[in-house]
C-alpha atoms as a PDB file:
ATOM      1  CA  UNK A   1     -14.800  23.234   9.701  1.00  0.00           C
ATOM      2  CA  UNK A   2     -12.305  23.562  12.317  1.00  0.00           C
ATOM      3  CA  UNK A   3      -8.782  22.655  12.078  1.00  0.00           C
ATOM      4  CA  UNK A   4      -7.649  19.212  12.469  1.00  0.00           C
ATOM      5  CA  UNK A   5      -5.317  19.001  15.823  1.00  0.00           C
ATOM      6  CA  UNK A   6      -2.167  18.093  13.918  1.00  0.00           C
ATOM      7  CA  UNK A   7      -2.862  20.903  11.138  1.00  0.00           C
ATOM      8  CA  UNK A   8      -1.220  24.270  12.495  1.00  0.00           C
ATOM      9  CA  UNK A   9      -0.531  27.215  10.079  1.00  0.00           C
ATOM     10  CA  UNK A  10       2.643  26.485   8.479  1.00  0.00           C
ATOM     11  CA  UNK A  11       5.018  28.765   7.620  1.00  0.00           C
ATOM     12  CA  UNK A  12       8.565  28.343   5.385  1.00  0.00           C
ATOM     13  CA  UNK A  13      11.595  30.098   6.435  1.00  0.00           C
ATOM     14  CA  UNK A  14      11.925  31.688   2.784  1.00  0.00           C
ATOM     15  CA  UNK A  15       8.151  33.067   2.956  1.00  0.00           C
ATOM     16  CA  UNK A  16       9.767  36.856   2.807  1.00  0.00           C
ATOM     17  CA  UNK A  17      10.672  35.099  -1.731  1.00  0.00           C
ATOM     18  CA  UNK A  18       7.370  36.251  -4.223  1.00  0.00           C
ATOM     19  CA  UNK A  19       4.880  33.565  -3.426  1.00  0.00           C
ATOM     20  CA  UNK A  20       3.170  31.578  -5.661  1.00  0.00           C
ATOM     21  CA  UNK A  21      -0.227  31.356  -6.654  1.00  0.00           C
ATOM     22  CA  UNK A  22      -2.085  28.267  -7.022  1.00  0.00           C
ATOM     23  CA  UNK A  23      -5.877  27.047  -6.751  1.00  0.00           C
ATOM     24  CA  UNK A  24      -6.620  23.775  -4.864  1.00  0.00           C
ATOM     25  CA  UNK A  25      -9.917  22.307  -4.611  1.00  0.00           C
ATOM     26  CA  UNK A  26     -11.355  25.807  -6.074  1.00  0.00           C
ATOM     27  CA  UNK A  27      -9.256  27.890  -3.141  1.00  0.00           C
ATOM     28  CA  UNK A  28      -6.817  30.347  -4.591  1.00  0.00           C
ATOM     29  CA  UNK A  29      -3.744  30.572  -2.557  1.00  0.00           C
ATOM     30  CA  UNK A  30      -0.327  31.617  -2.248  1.00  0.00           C
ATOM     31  CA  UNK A  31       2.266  29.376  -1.154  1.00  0.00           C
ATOM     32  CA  UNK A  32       5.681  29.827  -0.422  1.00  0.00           C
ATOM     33  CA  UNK A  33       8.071  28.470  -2.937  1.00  0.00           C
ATOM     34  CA  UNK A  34       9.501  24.717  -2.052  1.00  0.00           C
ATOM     35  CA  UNK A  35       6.528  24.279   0.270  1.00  0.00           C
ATOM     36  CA  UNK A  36       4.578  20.878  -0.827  1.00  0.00           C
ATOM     37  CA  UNK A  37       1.015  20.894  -1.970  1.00  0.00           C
ATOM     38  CA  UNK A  38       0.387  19.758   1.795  1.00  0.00           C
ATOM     39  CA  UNK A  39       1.751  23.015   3.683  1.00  0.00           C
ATOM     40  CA  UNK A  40       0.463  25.225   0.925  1.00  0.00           C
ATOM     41  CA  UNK A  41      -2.907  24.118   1.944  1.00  0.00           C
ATOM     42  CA  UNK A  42      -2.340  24.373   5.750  1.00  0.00           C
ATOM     43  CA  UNK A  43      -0.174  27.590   5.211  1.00  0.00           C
ATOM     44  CA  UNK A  44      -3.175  28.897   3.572  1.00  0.00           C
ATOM     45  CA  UNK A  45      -5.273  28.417   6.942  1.00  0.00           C
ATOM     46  CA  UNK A  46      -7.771  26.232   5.366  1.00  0.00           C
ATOM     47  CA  UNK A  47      -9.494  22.912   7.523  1.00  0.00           C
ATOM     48  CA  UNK A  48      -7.486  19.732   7.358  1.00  0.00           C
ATOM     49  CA  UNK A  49      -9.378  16.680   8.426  1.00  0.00           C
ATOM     50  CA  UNK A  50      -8.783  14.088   5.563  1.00  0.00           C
ATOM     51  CA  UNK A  51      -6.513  12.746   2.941  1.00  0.00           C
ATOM     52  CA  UNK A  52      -2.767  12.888   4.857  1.00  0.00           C
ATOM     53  CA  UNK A  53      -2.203   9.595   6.127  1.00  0.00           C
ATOM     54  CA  UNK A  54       1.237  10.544   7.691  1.00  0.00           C
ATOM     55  CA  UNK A  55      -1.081  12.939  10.417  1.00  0.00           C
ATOM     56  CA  UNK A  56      -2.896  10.361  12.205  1.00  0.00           C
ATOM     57  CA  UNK A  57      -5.501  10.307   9.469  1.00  0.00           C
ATOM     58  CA  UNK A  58      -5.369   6.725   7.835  1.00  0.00           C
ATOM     59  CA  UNK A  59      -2.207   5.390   5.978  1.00  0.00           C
ATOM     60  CA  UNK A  60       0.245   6.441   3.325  1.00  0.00           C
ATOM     61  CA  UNK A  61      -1.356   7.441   0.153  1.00  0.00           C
ATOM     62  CA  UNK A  62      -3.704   9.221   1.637  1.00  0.00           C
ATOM     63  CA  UNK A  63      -3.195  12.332  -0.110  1.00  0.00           C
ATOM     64  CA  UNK A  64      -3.555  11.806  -3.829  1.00  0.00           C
ATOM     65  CA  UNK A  65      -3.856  14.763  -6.372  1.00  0.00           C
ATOM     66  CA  UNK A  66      -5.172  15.787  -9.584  1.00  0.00           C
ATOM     67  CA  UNK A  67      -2.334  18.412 -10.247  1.00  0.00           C
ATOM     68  CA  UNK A  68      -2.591  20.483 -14.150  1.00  0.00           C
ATOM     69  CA  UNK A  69       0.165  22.405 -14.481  1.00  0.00           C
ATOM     70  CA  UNK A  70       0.385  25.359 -16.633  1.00  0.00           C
ATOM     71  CA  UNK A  71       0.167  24.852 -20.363  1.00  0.00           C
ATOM     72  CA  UNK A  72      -0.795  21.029 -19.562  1.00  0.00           C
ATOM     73  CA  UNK A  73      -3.853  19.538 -21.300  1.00  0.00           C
ATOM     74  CA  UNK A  74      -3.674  16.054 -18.911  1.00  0.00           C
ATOM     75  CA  UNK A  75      -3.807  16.418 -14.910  1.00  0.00           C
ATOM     76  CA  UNK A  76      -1.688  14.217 -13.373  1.00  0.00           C
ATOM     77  CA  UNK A  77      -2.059  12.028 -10.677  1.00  0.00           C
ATOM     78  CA  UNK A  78       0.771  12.807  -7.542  1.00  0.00           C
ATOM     79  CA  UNK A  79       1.112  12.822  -3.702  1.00  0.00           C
ATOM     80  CA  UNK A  80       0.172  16.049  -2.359  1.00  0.00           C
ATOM     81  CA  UNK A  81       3.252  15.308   0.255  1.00  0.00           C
ATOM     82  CA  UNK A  82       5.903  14.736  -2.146  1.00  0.00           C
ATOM     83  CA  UNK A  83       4.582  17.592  -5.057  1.00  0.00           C
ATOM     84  CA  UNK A  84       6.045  20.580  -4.332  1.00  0.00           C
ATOM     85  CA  UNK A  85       3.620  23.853  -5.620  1.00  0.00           C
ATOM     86  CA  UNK A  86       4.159  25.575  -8.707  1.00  0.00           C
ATOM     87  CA  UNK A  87       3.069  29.163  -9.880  1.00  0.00           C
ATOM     88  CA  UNK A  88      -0.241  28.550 -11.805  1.00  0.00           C
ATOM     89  CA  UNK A  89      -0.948  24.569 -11.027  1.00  0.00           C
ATOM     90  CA  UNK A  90      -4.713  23.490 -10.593  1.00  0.00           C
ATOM     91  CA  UNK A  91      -5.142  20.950  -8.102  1.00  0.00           C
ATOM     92  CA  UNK A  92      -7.715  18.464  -6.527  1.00  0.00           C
ATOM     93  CA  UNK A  93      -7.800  16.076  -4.127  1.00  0.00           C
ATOM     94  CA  UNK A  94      -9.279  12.748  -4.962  1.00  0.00           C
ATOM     95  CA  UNK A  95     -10.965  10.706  -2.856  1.00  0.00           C
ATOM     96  CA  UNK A  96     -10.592   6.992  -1.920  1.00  0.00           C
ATOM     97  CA  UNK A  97     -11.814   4.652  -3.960  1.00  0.00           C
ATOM     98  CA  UNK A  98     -12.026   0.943  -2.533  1.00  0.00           C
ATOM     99  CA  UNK A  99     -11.902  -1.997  -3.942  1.00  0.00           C
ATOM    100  CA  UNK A 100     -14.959  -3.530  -5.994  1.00  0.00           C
ATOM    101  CA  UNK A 101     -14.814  -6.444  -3.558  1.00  0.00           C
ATOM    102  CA  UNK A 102     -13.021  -7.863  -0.796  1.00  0.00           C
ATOM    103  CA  UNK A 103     -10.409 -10.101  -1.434  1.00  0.00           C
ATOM    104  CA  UNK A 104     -10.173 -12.539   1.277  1.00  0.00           C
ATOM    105  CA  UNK A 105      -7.538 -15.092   1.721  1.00  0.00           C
ATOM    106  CA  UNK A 106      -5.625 -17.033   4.518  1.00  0.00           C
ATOM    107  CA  UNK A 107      -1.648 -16.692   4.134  1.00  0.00           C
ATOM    108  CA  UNK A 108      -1.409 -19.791   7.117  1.00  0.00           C
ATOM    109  CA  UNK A 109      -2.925 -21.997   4.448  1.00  0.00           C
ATOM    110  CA  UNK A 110      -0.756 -21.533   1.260  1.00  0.00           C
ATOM    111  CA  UNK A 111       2.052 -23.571   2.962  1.00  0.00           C
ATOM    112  CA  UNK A 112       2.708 -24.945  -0.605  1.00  0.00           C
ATOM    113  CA  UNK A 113       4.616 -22.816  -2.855  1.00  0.00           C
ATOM    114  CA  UNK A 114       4.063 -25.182  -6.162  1.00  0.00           C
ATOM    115  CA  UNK A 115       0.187 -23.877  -5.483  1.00  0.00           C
ATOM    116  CA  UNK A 116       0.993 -19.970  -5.734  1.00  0.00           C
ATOM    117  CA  UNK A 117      -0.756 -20.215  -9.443  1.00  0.00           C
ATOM    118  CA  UNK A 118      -3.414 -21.190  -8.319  1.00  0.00           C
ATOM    119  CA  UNK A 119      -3.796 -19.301  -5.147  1.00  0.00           C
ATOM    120  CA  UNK A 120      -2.875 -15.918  -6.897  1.00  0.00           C
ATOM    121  CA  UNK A 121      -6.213 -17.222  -9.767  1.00  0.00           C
ATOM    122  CA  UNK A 122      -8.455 -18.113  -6.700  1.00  0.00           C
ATOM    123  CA  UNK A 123      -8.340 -14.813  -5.372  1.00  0.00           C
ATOM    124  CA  UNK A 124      -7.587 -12.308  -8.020  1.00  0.00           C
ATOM    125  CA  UNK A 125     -10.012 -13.996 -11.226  1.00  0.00           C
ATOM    126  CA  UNK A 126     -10.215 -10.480 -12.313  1.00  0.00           C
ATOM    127  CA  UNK A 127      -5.921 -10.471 -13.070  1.00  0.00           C
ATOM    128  CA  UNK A 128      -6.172 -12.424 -16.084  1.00  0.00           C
ATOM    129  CA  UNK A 129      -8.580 -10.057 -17.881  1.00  0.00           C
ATOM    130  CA  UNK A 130      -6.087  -7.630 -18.229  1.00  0.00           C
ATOM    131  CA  UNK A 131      -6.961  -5.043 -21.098  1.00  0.00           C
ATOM    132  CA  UNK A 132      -3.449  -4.211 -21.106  1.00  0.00           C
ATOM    133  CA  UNK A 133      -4.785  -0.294 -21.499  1.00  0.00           C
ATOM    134  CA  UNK A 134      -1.527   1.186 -19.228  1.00  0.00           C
ATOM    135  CA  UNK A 135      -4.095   3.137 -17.506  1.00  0.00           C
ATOM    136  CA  UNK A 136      -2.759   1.820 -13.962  1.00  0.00           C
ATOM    137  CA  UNK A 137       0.866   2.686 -15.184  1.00  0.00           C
ATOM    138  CA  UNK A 138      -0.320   6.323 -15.690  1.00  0.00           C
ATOM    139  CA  UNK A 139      -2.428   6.745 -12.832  1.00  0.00           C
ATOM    140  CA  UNK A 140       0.017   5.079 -10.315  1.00  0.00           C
ATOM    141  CA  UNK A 141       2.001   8.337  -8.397  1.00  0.00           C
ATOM    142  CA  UNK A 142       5.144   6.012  -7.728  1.00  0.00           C
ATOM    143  CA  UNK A 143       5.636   5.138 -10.652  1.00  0.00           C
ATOM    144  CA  UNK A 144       5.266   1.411 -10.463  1.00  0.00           C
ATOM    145  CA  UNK A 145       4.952  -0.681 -13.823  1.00  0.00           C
ATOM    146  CA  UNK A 146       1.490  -1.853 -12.388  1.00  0.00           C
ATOM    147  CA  UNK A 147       0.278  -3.152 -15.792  1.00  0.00           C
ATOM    148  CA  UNK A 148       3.255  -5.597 -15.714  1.00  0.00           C
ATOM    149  CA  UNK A 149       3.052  -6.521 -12.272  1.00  0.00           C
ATOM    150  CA  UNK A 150      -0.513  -7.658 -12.546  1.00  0.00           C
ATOM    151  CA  UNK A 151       0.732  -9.228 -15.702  1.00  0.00           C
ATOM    152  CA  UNK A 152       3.877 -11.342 -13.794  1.00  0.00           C
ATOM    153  CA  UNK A 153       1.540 -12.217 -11.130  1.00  0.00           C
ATOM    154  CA  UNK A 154      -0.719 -14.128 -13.744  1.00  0.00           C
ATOM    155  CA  UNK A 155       1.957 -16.028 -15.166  1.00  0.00           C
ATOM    156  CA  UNK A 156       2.663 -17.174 -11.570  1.00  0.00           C
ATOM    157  CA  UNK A 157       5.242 -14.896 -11.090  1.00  0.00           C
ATOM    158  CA  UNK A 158       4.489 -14.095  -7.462  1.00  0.00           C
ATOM    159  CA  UNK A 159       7.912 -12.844  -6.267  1.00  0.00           C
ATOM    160  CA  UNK A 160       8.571 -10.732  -9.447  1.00  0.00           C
ATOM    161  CA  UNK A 161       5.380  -9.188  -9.543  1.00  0.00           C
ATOM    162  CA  UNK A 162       5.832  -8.600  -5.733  1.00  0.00           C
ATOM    163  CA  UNK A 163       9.515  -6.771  -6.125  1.00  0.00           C
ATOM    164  CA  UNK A 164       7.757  -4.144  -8.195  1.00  0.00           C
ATOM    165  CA  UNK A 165       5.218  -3.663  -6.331  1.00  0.00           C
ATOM    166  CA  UNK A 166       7.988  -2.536  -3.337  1.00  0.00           C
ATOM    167  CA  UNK A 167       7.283   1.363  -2.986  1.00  0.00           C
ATOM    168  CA  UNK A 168       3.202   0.720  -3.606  1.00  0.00           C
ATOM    169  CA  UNK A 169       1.641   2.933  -0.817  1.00  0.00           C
ATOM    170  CA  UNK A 170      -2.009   1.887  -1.481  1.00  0.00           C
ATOM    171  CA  UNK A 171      -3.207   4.876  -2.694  1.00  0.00           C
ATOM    172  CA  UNK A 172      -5.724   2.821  -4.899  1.00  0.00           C
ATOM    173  CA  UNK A 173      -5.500   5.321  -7.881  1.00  0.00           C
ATOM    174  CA  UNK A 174      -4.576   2.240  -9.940  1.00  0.00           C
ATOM    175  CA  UNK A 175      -8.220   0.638  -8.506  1.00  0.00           C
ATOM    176  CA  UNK A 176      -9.819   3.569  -9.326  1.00  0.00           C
ATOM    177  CA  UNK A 177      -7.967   3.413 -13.081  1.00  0.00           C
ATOM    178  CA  UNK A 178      -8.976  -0.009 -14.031  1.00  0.00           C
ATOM    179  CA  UNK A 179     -11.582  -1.069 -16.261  1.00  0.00           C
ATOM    180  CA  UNK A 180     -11.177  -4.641 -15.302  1.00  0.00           C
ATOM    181  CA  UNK A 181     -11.767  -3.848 -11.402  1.00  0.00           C
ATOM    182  CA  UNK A 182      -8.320  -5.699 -11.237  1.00  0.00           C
ATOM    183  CA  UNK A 183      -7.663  -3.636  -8.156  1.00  0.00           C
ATOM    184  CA  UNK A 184      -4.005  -3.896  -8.784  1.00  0.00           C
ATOM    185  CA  UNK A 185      -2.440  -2.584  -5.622  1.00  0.00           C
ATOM    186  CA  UNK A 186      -4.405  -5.257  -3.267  1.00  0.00           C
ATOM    187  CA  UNK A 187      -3.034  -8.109  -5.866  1.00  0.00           C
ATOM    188  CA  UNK A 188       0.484  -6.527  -5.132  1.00  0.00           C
ATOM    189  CA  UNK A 189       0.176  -6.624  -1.796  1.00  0.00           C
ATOM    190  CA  UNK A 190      -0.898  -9.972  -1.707  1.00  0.00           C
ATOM    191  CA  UNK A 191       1.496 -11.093  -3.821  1.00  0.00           C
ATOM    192  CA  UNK A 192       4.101  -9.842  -1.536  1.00  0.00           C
ATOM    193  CA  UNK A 193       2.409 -11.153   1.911  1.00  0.00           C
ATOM    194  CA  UNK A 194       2.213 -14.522  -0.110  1.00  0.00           C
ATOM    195  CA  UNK A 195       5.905 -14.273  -0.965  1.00  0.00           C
ATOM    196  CA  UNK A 196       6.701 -12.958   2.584  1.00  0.00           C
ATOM    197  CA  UNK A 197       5.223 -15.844   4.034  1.00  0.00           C
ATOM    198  CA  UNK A 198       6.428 -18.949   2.166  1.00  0.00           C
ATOM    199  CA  UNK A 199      10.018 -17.510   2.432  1.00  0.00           C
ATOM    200  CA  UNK A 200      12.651 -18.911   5.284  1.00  0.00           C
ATOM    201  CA  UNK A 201      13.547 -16.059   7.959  1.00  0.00           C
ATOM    202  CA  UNK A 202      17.211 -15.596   7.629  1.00  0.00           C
ATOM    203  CA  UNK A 203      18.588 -18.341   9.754  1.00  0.00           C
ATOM    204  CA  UNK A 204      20.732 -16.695  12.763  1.00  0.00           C
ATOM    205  CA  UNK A 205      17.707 -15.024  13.432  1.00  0.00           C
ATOM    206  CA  UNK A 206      15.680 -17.994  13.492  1.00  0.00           C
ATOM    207  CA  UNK A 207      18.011 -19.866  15.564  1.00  0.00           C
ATOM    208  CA  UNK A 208      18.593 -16.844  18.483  1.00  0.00           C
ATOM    209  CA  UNK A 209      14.708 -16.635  18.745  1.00  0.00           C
ATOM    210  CA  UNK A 210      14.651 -20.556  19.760  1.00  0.00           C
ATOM    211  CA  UNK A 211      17.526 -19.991  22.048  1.00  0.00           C
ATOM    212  CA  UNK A 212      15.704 -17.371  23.942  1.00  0.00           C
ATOM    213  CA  UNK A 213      12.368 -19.607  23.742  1.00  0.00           C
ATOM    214  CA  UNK A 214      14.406 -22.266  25.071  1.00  0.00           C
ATOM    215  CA  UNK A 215      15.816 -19.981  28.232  1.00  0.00           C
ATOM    216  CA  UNK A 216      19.184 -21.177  26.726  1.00  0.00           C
ATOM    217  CA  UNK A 217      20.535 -16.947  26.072  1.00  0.00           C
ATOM    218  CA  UNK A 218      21.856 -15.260  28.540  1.00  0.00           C
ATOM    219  CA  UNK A 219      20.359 -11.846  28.726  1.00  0.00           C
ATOM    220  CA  UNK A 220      22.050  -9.612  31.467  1.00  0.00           C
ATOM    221  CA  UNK A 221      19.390  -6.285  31.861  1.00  0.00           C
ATOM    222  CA  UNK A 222      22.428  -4.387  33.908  1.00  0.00           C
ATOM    223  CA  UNK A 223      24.951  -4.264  30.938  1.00  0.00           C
ATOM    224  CA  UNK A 224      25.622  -1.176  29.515  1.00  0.00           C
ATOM    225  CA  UNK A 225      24.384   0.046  26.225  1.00  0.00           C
ATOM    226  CA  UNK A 226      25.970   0.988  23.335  1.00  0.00           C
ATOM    227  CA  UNK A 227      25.378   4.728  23.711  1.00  0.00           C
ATOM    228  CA  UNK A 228      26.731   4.344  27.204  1.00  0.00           C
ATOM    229  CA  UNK A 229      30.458   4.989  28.804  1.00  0.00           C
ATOM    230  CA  UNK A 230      31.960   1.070  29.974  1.00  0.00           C
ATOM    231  CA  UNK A 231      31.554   1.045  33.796  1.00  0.00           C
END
């Protein structure tokens, strides 16, 4: 397979060190020590055309790992981005694994926070059947207490549940964890759209988007900018 466009040979400035030898997906390689999982694979020359959602090919989380380190009985589940390669470390990428179903909701509707129970019930059933297993928790790359977020958002919890759910980057491990089919990081990020949305905007900004609605802000396209010398 030919090389994706964005995926040229890379090559670290400290490449002259004693590499380090690794297999991923059943390719041994050598990889220059700090390079990530990532740019040991394209340093290695091999075809790039999934699983890095920061190079045009789909969104954060894309690249999730298996990664067994030396010595280690359990793989571990990373971000081939943010892992940097070790001598000896066994790794696989892991495909995306969607949702059972869709969850389908309309934020412009829940215009009643006092319903957020039973909006959160309506469309996640599934949350309440929590096995409580932790399997989310270890699968989850971020390091998010999923288990207790899913837990926070059943007790109505909505903007709780949604603050931990902050650095989620939908990699869906946590889906692909759960016995329940809880899909976890799709109730997180609903719970913080629903939180998002039944939340006032901070009110200066509110207030200077009516005024230039209203024609009533003066906006003069000729003064200088900040980066600019005064005239």
């Amino acid at each position: 397979m030919p090389l994706a466009p964005a995926a040229r040979p890379w090559h670290h400035p400290r490449m002259s060190a004693a590499p380090l030898h690794l297999t991923i997906d059943g390719h041994a390689i050598e990889a220059a020590p700090g390079a990530s999982l990532i740019q040991a694979w394209i340093g290695a020359g091999l075809p790039l055309e999934t699983n890095v959602g920061c190079m045009g090919q789909g969104v954060c989380g894309a690249c999730r790992v298996l990664v067994r380190r030396p010595g280690e009985r359990i793989a571990q589940s990373l971000l081939a981005c943010e892992t940097r390669a070790e001598d000896g470390m066994q790794v696989a990428f892991v495909d995306h694994f969607p949702a059972r179903r869709a969850h389908a909701y309309d934020l412009s509707a829940m215009a009643d926070s006092w319903a957020a129970l039973d909006s959160l019930d309506a469309v996640f059933p599934e949350a309440k059947h929590c096995r409580h297993c932790g399997g989310c928790d270890a699968a989850c790359p971020k390091g998010i207490e999923v288990e207790k977020a899913v837990n926070l958002a059943v007790e109505g919890k909505a903007l709780e549940a949604g603050a931990l759910f902050e650095h989620c980057v939908m990699c869906n491990l946590c889906v692909a964890a759960c016995p329940e089919h809880i899909a976890p990081a799709h109730l997180g990020q609903f719970a913080r759209r629903m939180t998002a949305s039944l939340t006032l905007r901070p009110g200066d900004l509110v207030l200077r988007l009516r005024e230039i609605a209203q024609g009533r802000q003066r906006i003069d396209l000729d003064a200088c900018q900040p980066a600019e010398p005064p005239r």
